[in-house]
N, C-alpha and C. Protein backbone atom coordinates (compact mmCIF):
# COMPACT_ATOMS: atom_id res chain seq x y z
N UNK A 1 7.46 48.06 -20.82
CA UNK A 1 7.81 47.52 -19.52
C UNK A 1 6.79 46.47 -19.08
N UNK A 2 6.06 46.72 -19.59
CA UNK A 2 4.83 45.78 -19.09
C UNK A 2 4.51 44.56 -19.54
N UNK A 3 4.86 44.66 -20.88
CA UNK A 3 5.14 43.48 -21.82
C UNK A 3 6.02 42.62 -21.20
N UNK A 4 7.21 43.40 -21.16
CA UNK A 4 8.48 42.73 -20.43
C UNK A 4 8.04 41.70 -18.92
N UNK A 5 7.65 42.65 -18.23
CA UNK A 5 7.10 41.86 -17.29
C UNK A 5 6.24 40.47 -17.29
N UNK A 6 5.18 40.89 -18.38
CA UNK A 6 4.21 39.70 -18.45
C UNK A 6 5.31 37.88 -19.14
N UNK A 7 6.01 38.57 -19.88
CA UNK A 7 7.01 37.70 -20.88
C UNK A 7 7.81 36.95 -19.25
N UNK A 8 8.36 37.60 -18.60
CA UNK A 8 9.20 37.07 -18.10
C UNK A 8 8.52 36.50 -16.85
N UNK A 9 7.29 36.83 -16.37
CA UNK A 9 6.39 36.51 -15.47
C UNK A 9 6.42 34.95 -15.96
N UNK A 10 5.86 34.43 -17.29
CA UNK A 10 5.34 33.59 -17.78
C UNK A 10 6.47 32.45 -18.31
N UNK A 11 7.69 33.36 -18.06
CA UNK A 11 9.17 32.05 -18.48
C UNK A 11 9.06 31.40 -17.29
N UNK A 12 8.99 32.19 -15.93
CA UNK A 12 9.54 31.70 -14.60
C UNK A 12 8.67 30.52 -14.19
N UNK A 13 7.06 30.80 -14.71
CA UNK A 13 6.23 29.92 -14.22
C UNK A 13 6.39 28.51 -14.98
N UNK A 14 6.86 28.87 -16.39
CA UNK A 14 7.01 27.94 -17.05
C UNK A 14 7.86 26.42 -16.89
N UNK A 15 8.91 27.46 -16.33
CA UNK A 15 10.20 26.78 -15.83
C UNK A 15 9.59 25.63 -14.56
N UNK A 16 8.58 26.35 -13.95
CA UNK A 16 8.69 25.30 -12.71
C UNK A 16 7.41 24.55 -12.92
N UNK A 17 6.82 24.61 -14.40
CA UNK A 17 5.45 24.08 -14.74
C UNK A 17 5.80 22.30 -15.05
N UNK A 18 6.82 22.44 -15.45
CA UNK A 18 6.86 20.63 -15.76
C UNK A 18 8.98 20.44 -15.24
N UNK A 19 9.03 18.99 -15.22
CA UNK A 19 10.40 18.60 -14.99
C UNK A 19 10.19 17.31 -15.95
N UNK A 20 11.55 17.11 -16.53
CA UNK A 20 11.52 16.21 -17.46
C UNK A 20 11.13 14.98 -16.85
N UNK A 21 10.53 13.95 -17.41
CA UNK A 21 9.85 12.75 -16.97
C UNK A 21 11.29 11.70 -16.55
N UNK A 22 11.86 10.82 -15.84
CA UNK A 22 12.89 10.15 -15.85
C UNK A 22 12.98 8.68 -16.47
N UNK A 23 13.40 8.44 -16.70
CA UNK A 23 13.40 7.35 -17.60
C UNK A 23 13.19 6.28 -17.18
N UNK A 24 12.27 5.55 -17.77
CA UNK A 24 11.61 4.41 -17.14
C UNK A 24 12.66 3.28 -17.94
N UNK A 25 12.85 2.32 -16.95
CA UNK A 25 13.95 1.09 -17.17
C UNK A 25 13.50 -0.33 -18.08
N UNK A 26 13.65 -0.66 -19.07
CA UNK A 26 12.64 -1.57 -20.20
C UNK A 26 12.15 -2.46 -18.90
N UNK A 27 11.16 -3.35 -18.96
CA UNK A 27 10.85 -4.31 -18.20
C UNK A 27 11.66 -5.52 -18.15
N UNK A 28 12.55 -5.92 -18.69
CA UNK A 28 13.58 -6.97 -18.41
C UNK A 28 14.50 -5.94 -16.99
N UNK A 29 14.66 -4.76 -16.99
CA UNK A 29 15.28 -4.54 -15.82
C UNK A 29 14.56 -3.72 -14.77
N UNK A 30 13.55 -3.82 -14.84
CA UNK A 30 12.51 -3.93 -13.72
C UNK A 30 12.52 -4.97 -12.63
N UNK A 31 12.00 -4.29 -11.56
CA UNK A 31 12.50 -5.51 -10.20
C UNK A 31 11.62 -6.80 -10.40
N UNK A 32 10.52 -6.28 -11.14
CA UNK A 32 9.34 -7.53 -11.55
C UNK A 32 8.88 -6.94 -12.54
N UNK A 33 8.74 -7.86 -13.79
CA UNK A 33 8.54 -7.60 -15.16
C UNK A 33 6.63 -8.33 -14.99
N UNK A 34 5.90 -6.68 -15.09
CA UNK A 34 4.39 -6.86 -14.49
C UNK A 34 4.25 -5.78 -15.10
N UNK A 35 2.56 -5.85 -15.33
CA UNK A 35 2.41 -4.56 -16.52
C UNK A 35 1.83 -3.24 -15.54
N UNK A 36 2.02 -2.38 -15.88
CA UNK A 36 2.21 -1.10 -15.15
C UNK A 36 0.63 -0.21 -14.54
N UNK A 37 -0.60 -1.44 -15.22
CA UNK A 37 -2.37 -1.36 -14.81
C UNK A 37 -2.26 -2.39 -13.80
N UNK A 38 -1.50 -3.65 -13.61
CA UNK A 38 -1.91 -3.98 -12.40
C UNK A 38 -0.83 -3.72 -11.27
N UNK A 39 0.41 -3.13 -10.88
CA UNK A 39 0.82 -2.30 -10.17
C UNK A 39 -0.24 -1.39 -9.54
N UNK A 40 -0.34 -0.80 -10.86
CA UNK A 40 -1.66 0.45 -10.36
C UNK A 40 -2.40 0.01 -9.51
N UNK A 41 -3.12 -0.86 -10.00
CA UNK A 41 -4.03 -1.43 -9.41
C UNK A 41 -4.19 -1.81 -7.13
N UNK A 42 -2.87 -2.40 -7.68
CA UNK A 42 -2.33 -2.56 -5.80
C UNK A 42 -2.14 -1.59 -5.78
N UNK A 43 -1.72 -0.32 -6.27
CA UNK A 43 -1.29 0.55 -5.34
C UNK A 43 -2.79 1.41 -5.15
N UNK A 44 -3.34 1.48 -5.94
CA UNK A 44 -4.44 2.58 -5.40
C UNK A 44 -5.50 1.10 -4.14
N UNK A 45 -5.34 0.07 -4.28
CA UNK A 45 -6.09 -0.37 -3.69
C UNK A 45 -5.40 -0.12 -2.04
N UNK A 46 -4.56 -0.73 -2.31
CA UNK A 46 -3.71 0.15 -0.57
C UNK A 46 -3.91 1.16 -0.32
N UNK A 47 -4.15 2.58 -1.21
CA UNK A 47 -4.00 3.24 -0.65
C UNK A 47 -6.17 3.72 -0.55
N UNK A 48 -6.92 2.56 -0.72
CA UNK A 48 -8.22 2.60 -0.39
C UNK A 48 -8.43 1.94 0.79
N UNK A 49 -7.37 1.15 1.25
CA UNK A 49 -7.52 0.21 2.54
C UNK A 49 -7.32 1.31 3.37
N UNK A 50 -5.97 2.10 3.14
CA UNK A 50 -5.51 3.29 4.18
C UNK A 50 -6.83 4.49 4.45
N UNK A 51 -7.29 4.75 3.32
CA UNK A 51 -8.39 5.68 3.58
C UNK A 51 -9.28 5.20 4.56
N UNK A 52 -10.19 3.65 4.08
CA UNK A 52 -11.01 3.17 5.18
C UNK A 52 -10.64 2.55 6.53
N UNK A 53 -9.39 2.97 6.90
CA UNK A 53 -9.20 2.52 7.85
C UNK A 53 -8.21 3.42 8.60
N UNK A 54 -7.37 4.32 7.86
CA UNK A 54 -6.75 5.01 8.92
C UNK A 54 -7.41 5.45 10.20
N UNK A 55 -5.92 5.50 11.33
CA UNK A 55 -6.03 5.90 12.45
C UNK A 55 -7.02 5.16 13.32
N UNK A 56 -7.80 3.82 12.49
CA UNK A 56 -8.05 2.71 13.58
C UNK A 56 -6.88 2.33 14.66
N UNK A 57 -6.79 2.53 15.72
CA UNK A 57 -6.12 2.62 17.14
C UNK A 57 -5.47 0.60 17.08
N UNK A 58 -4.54 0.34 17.27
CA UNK A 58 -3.95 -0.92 17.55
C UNK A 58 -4.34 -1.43 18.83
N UNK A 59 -4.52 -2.56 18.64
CA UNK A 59 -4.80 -3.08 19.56
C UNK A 59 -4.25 -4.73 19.37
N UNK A 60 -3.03 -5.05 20.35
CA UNK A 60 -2.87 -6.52 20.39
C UNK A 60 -4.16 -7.41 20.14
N UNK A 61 -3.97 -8.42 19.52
CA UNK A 61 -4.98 -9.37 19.21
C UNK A 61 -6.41 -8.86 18.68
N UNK A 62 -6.55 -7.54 18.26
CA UNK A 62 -7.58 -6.91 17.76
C UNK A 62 -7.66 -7.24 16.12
N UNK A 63 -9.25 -7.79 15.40
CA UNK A 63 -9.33 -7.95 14.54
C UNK A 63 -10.13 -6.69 13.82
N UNK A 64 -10.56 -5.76 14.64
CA UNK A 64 -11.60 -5.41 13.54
C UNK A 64 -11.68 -3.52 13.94
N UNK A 65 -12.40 -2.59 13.63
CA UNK A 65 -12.35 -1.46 13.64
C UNK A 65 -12.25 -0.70 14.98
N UNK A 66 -12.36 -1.48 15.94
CA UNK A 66 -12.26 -0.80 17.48
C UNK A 66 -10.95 -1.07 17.83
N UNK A 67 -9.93 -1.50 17.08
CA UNK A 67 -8.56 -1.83 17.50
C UNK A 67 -8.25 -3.09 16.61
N UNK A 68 -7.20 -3.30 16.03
CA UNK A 68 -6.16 -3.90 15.03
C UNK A 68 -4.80 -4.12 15.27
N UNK A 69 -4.62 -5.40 14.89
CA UNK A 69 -2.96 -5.49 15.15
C UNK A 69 -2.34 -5.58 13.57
N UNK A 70 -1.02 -5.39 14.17
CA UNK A 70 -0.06 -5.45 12.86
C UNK A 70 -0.55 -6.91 11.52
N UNK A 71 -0.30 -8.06 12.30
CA UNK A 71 -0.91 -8.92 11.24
C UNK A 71 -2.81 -9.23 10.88
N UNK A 72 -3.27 -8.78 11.63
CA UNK A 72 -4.71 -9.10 11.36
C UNK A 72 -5.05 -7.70 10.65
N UNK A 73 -4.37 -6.73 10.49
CA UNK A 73 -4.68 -5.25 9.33
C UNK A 73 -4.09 -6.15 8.08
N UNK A 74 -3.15 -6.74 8.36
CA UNK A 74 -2.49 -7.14 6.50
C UNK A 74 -3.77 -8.29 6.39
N UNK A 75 -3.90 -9.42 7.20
CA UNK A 75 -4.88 -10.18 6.96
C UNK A 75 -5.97 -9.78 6.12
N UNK A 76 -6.90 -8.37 7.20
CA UNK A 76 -8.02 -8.33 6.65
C UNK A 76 -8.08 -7.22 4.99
N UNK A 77 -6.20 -6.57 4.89
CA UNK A 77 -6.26 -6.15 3.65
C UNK A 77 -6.18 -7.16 2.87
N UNK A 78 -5.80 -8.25 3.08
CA UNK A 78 -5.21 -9.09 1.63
C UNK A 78 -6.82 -9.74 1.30
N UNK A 79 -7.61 -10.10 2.22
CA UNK A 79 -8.65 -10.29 2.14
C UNK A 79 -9.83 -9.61 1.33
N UNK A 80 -9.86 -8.44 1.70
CA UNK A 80 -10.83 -7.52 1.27
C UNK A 80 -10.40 -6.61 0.17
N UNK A 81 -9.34 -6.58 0.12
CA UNK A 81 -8.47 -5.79 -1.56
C UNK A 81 -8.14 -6.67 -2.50
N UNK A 82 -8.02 -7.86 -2.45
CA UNK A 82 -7.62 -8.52 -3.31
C UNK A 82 -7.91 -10.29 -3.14
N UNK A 83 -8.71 -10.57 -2.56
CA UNK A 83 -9.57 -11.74 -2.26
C UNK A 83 -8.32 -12.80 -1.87
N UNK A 84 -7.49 -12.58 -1.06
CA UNK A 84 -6.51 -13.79 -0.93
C UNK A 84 -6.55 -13.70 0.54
N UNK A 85 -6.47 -14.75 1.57
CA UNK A 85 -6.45 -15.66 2.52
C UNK A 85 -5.00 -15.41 3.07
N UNK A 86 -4.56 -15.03 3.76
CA UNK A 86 -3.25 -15.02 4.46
C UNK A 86 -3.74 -15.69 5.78
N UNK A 87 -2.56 -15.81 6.19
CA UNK A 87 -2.33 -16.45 7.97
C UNK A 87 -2.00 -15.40 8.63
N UNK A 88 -3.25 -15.56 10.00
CA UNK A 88 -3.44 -14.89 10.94
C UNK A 88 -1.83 -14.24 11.85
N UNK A 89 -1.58 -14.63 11.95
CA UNK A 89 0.08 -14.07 12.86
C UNK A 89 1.13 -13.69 11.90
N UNK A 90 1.92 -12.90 12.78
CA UNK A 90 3.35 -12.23 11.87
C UNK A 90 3.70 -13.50 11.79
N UNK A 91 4.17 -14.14 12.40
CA UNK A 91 5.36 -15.39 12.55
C UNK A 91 4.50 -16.66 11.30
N UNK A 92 3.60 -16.60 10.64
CA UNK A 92 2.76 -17.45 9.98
C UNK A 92 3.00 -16.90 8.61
N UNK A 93 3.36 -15.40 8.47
CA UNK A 93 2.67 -14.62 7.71
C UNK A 93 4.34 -15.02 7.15
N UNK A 94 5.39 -14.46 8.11
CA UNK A 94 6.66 -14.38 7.73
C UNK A 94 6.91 -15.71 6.96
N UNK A 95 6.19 -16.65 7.09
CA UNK A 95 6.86 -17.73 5.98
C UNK A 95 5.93 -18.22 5.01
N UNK A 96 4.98 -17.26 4.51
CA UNK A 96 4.24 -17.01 3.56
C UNK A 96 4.66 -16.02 2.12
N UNK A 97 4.71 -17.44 0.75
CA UNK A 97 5.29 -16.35 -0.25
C UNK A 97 6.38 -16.74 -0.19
N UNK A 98 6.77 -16.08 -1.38
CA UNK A 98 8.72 -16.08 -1.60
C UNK A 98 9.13 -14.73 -0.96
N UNK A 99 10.42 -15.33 -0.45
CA UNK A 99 11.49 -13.80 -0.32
C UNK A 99 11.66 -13.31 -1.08
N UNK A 100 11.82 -12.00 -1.29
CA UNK A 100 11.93 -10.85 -2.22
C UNK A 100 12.77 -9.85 -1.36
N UNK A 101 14.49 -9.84 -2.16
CA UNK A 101 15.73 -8.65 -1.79
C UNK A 101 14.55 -7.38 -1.83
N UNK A 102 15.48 -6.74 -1.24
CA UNK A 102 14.58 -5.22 -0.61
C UNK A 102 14.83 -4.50 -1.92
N UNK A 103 15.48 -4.27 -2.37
CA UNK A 103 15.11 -3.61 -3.76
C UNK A 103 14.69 -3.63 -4.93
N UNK A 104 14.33 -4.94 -4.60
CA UNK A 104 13.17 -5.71 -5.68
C UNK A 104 11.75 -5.68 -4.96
N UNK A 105 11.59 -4.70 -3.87
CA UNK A 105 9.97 -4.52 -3.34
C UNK A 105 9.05 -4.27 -4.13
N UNK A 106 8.05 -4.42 -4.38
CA UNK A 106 7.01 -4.06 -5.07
C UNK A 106 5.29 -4.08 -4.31
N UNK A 107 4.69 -3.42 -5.14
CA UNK A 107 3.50 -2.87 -4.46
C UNK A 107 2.35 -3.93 -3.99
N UNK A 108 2.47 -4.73 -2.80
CA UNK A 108 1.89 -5.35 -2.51
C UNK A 108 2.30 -6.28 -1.34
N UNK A 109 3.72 -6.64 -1.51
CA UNK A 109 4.90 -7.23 -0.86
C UNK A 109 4.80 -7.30 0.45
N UNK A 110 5.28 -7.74 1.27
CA UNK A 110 5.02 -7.76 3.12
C UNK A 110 6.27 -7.53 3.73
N UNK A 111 6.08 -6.72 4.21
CA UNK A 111 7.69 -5.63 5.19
C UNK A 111 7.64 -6.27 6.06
N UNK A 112 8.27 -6.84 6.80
CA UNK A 112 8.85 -7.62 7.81
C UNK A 112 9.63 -6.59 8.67
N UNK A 113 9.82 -6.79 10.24
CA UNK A 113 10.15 -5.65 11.16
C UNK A 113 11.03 -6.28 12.93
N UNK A 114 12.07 -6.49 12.95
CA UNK A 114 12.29 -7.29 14.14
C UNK A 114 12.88 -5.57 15.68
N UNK A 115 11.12 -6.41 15.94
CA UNK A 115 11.13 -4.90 16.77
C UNK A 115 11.55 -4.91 18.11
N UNK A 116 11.74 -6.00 18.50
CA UNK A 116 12.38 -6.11 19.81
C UNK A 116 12.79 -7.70 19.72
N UNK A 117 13.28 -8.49 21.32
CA UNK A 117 14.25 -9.37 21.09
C UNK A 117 13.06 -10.56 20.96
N UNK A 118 12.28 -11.08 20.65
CA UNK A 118 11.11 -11.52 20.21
C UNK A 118 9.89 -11.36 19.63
N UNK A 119 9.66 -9.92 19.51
CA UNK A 119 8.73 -9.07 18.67
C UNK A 119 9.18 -8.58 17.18
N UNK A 120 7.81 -9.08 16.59
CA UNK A 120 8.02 -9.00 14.95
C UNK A 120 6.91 -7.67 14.38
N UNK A 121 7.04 -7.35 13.57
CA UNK A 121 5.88 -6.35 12.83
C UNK A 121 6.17 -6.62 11.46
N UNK A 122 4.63 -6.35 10.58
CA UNK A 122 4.31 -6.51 9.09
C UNK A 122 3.66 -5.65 8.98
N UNK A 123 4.17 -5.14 7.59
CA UNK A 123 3.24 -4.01 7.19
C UNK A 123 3.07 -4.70 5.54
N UNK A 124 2.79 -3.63 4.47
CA UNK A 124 2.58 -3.95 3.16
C UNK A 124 3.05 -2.88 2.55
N UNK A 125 3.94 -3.08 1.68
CA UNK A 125 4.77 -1.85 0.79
C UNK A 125 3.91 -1.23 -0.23
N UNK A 126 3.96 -0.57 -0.45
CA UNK A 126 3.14 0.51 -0.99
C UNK A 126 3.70 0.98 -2.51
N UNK A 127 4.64 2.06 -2.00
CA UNK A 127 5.42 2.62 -3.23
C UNK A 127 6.44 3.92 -2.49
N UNK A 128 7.29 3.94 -3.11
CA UNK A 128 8.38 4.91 -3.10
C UNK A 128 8.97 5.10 -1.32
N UNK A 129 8.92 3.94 -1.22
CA UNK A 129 9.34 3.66 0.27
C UNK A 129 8.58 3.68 0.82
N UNK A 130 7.19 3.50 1.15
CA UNK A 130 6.09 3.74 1.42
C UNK A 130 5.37 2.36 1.87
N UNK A 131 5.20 2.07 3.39
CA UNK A 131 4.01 1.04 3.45
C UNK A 131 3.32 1.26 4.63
N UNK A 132 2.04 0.33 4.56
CA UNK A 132 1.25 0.30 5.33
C UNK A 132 0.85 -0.96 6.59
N UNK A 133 0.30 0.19 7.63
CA UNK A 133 0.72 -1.03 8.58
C UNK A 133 -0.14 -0.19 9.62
N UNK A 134 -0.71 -1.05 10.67
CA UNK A 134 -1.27 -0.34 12.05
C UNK A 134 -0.09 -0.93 13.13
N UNK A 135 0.38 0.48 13.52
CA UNK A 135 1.52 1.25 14.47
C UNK A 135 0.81 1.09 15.58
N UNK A 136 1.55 1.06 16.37
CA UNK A 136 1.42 0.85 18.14
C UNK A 136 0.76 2.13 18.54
N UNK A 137 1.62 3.33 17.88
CA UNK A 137 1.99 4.52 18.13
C UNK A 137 0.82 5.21 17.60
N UNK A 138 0.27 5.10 16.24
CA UNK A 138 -0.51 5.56 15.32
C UNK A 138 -1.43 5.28 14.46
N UNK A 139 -1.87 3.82 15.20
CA UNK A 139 -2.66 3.09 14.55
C UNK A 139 -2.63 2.92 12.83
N UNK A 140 -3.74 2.17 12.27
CA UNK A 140 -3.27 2.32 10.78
C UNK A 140 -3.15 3.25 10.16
N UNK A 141 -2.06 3.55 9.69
CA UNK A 141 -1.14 4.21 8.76
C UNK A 141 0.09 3.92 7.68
N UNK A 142 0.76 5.34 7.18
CA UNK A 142 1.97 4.74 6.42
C UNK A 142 2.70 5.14 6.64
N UNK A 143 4.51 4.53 6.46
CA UNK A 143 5.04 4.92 7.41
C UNK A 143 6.29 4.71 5.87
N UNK A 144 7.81 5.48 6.51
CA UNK A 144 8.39 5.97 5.39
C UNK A 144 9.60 4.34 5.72
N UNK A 145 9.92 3.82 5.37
CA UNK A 145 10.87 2.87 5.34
C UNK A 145 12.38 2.88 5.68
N UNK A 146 13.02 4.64 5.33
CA UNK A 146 13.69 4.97 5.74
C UNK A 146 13.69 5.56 7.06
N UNK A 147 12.54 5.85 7.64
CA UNK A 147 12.83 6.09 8.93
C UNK A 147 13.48 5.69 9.40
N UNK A 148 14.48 6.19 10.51
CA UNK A 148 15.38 5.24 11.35
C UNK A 148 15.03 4.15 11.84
N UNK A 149 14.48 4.22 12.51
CA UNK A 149 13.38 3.60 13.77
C UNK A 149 13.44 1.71 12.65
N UNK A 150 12.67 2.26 11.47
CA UNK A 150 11.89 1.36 10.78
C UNK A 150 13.13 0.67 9.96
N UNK A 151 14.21 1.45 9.68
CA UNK A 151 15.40 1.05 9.02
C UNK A 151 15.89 0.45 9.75
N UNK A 152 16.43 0.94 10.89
CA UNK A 152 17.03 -0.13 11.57
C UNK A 152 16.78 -1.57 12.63
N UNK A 153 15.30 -1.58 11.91
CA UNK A 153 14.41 -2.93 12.39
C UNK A 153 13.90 -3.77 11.24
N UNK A 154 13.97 -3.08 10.01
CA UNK A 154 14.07 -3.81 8.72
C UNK A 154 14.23 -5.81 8.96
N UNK A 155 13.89 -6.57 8.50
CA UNK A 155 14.15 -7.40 8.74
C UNK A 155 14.00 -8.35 7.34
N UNK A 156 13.36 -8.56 6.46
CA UNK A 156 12.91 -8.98 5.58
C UNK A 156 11.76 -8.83 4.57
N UNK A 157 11.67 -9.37 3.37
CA UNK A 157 10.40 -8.98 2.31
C UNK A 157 9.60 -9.88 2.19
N UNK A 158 9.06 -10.23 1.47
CA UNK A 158 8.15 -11.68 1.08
C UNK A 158 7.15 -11.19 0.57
N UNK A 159 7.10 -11.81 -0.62
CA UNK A 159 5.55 -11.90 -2.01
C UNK A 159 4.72 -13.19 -2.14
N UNK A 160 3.21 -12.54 -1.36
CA UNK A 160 2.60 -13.36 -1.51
C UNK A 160 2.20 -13.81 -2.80
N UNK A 161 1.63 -15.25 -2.15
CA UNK A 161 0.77 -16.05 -3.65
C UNK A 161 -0.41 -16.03 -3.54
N UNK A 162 -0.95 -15.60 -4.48
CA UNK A 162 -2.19 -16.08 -4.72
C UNK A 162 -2.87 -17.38 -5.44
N UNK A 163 -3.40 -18.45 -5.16
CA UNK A 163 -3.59 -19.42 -6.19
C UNK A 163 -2.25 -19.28 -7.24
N UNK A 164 -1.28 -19.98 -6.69
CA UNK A 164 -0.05 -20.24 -6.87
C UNK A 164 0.47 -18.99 -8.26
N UNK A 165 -0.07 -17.81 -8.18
CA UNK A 165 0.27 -16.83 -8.86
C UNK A 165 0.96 -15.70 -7.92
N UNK A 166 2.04 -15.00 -8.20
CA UNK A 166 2.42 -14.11 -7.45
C UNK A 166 1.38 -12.84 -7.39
N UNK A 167 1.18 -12.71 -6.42
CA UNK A 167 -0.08 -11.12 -6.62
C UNK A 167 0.41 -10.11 -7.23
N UNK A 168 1.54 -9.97 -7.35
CA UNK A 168 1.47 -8.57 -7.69
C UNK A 168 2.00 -8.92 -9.60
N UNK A 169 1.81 -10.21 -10.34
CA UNK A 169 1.86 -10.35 -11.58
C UNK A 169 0.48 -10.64 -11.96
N UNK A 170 -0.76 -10.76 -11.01
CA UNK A 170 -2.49 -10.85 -11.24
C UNK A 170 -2.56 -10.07 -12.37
């Protein structure tokens, strides 16, 4: 009986020890054909911007750790994660880079947000619906894409350049 037990103890755990891996799509049908170390790369660096900076408090026209706005957090990430120069305002920022369809997002990309009948918000996509941005509500953080709220203010994508290279093919 005991045997029995240990045997079947050790199927159950087994069972929920791994799930098959899903199949990764060749890179011709990838949303951007980019090698899978520098993806990485943006993504853990976002998610080093989020560490040193979460829950810095927003603040209109705020540049720096006592309060931050939506475009001067992407500013001073694109700056300090990845040495590229963006423009100071959403409305500067929004016509910075190529457009990029929403399901061709990728980890680095700029979320666009039409939050009221003249108010814009930017964040930076992350991964798996996932970007980052300092919230009115919650200062810098990440926020899920499908949220309602955020879904139904969706507005556009855009991939910056770097020295006329797309960043996220660096």
């Amino acid at each position: 009986m005991k045997s029995f037990l240990l045997v079947a103890a050790a199927l159950a755990l087994a069972g929920c020890a791994t799930t098959p891996p899903s199949p990764t799509p060749p890179a011709t049908e990838r949303p951007s054909a980019r090698s899978e170390p520098q993806r990485d790369g943006v993504i853990q660096a976002l998610y080093t911007q989020h560490a040193d900076w979460r829950g810095t408090p927003y603040r209109i026209g705020g540049t720096g750790r006592t309060g931050i706005d939506c475009s001067a957090f992407v500013m001073t990430t694109f700056r300090s994660q990845f040495g590229v120069d963006l423009p100071r305002t959403t409305e500067q920022q929004a016509r910075f880079g190529d457009p990029i369809p929403r399901e061709q997002m990728a980890a680095g990309d700029l979320v666009f947000f039409r939050t009221g009948a003249k108010k814009r918000h930017v964040g930076i996509y992350v991964e798996n619906g996932r970007f980052l941005h300092a919230s009115t509500s919650a200062g810098v953080t990440l926020s899920e894409l499908d949220n309602p709220y955020w879904a139904d203010s969706y507005w556009m994508t855009r991939r910056p350049r770097a020295q006329g290279a797309l960043l996220t093919e660096r």
